[in-house]
C-alpha atoms as a PDB file:
ATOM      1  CA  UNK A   1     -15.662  25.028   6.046  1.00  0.00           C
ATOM      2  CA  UNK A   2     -12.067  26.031   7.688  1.00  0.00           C
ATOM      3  CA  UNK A   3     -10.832  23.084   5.320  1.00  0.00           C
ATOM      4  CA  UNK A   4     -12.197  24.565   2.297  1.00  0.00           C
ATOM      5  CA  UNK A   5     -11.133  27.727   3.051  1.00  0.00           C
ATOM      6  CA  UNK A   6      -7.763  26.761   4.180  1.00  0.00           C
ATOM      7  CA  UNK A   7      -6.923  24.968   0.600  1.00  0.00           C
ATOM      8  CA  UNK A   8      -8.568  27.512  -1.142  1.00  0.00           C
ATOM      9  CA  UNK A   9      -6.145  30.336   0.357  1.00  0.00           C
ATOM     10  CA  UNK A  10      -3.452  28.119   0.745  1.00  0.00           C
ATOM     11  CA  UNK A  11      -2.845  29.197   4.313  1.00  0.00           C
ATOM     12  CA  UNK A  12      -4.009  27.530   7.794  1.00  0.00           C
ATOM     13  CA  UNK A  13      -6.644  30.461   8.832  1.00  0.00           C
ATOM     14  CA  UNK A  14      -6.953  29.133  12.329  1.00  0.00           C
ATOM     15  CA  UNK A  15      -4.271  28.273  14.228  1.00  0.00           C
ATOM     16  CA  UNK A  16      -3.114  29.457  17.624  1.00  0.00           C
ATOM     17  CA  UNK A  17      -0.002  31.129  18.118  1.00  0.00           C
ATOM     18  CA  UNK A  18       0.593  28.788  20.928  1.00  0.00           C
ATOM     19  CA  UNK A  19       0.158  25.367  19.567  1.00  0.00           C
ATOM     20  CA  UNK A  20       2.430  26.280  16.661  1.00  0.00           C
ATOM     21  CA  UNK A  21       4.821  27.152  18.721  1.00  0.00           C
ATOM     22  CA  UNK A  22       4.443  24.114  20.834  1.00  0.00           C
ATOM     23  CA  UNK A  23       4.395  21.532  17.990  1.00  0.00           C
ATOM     24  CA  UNK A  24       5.647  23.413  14.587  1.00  0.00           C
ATOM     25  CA  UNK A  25       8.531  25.833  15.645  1.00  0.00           C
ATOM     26  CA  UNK A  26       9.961  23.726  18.792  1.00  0.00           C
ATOM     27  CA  UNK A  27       9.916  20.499  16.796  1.00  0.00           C
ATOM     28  CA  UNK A  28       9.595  17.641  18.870  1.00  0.00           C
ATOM     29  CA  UNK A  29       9.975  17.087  22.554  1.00  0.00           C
ATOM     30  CA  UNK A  30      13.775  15.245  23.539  1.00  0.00           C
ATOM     31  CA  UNK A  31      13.628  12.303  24.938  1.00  0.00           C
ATOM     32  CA  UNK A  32      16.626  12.456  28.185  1.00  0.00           C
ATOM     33  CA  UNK A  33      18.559   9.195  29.094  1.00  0.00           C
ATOM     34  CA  UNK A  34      17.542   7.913  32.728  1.00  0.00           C
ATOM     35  CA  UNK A  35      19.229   4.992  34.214  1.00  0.00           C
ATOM     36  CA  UNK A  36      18.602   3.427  37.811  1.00  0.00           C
ATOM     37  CA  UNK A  37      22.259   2.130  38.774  1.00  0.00           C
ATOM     38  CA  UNK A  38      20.379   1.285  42.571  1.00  0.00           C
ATOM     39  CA  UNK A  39      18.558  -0.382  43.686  1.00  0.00           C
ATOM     40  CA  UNK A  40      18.897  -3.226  41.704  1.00  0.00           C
ATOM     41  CA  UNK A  41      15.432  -4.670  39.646  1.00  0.00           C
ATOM     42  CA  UNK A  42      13.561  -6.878  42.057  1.00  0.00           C
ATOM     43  CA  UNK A  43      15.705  -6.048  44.842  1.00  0.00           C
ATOM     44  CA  UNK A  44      14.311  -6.606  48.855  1.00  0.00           C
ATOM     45  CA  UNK A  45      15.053  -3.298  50.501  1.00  0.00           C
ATOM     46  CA  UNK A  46      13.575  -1.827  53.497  1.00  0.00           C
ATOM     47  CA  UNK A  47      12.609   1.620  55.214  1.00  0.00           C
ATOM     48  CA  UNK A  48      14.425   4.313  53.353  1.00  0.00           C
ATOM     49  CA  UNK A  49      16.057   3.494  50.125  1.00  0.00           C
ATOM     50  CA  UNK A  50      18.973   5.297  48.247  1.00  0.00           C
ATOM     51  CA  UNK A  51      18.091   5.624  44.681  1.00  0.00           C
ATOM     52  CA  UNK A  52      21.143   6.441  42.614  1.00  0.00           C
ATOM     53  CA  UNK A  53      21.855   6.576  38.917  1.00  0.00           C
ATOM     54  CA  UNK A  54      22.787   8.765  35.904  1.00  0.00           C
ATOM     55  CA  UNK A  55      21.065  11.267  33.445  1.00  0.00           C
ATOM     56  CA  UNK A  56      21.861  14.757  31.920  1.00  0.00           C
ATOM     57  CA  UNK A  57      24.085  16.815  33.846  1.00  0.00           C
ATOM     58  CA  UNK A  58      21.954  19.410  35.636  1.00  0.00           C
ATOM     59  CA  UNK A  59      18.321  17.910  35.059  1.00  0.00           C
ATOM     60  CA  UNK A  60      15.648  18.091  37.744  1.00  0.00           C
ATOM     61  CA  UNK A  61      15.176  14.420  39.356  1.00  0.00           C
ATOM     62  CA  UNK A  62      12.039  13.664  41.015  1.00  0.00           C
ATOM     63  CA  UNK A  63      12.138   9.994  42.403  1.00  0.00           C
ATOM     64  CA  UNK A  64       8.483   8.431  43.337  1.00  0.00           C
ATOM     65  CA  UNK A  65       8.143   5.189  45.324  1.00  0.00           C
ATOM     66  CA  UNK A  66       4.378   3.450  45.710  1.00  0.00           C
ATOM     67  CA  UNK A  67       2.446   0.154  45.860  1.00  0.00           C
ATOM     68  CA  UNK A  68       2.316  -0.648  41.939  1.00  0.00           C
ATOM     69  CA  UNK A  69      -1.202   0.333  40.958  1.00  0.00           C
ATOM     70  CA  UNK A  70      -1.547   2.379  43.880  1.00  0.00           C
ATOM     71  CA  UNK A  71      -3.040   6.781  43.436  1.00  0.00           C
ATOM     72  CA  UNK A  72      -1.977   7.089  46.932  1.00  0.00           C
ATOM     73  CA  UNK A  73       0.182   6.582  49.375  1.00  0.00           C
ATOM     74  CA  UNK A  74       2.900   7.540  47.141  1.00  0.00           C
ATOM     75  CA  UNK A  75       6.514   9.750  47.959  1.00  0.00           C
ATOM     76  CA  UNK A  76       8.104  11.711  45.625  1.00  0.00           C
ATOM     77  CA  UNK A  77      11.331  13.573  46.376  1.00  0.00           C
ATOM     78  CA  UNK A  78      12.815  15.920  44.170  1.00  0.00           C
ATOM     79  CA  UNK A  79      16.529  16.989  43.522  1.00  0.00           C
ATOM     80  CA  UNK A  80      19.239  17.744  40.544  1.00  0.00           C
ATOM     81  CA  UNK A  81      21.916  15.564  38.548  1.00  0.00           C
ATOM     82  CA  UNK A  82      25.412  16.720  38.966  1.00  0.00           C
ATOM     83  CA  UNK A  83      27.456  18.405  36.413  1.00  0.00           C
ATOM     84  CA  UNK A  84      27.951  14.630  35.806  1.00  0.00           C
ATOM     85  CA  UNK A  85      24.893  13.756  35.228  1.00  0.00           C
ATOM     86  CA  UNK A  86      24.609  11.525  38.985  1.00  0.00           C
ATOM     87  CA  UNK A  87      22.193  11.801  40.883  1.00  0.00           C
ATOM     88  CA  UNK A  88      21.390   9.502  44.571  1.00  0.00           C
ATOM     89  CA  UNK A  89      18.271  10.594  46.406  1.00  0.00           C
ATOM     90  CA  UNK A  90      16.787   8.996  49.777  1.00  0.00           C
ATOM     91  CA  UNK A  91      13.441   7.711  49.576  1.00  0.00           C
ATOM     92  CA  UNK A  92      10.836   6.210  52.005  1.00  0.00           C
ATOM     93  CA  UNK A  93       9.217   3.258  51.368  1.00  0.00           C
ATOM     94  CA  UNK A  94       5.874   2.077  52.274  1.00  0.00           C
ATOM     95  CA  UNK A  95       5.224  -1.159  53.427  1.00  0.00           C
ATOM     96  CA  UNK A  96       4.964  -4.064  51.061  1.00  0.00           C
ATOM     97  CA  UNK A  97       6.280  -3.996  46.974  1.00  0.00           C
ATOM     98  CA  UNK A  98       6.663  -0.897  45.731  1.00  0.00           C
ATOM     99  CA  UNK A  99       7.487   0.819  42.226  1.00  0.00           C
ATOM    100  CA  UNK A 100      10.812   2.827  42.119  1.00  0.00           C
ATOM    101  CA  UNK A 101      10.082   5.648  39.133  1.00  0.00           C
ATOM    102  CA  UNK A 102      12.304   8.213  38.386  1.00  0.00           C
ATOM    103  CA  UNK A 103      11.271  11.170  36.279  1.00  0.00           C
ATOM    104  CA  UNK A 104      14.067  13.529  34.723  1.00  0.00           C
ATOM    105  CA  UNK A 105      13.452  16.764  32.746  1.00  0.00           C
ATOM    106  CA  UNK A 106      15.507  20.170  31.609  1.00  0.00           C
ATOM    107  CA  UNK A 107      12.979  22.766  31.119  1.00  0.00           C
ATOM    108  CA  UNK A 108       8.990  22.071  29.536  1.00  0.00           C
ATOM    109  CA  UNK A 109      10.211  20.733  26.308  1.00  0.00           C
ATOM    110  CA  UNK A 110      12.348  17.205  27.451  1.00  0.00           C
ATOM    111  CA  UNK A 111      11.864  14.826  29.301  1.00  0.00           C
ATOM    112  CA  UNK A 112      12.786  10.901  30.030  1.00  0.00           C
ATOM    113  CA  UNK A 113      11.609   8.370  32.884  1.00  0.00           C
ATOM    114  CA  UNK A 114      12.978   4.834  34.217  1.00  0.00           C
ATOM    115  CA  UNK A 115      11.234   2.288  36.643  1.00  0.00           C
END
């Protein structure tokens, strides 16, 4: 019935405020450049590892480490890029291969991720 009505007045009768401004005004969510410069794919570290690399200057950097497949036993650790867009964060290990992932984002609308 909202169809019908819809075409009939030519006008979208329901629709929240908030998911047009989510999908129709904002347009669609930015996709942010994330690159891991360190460690290296595949690489044999141990204990704490430096995780370094670049992104937008100023974007929040949250760095997780876990067993691949793993919901637990996971760290995260959480800092910003530098007006140059570097970033190198310290991050514990657990035993055994783990999953570098880094997540980057500016605000609730962008947002990028490497592994």
């Amino acid at each position: 019935m909202r169809l019908v009505r819809d075409l009939q007045t030519g006008t979208l009768v329901d629709q929240p405020a908030i998911t047009r401004n989510r999908y129709v005004a904002a347009g669609a969510p930015l996709v942010l450049p994330v690159t891991i410069t360190s460690p290296a794919s595949g690489a044999i570290v141990t204990g704490s590892t430096v995780v370094s690399g670049t992104t937008v200057p100023g974007a929040e950097v949250s760095v997780s480490s876990a067993q691949p497949g793993s919901t637990i036993d996971s760290t995260t650790v959480v800092d910003s890029a530098a007006s140059s867009g570097r970033f190198s964060v310290t991050v514990p290990t657990p035993l055994d291969s783990d999953t570098i992932t880094v997540a980057v984002s500016t605000g609730s609308h962008s947002s990028g991720w490497a592994q």
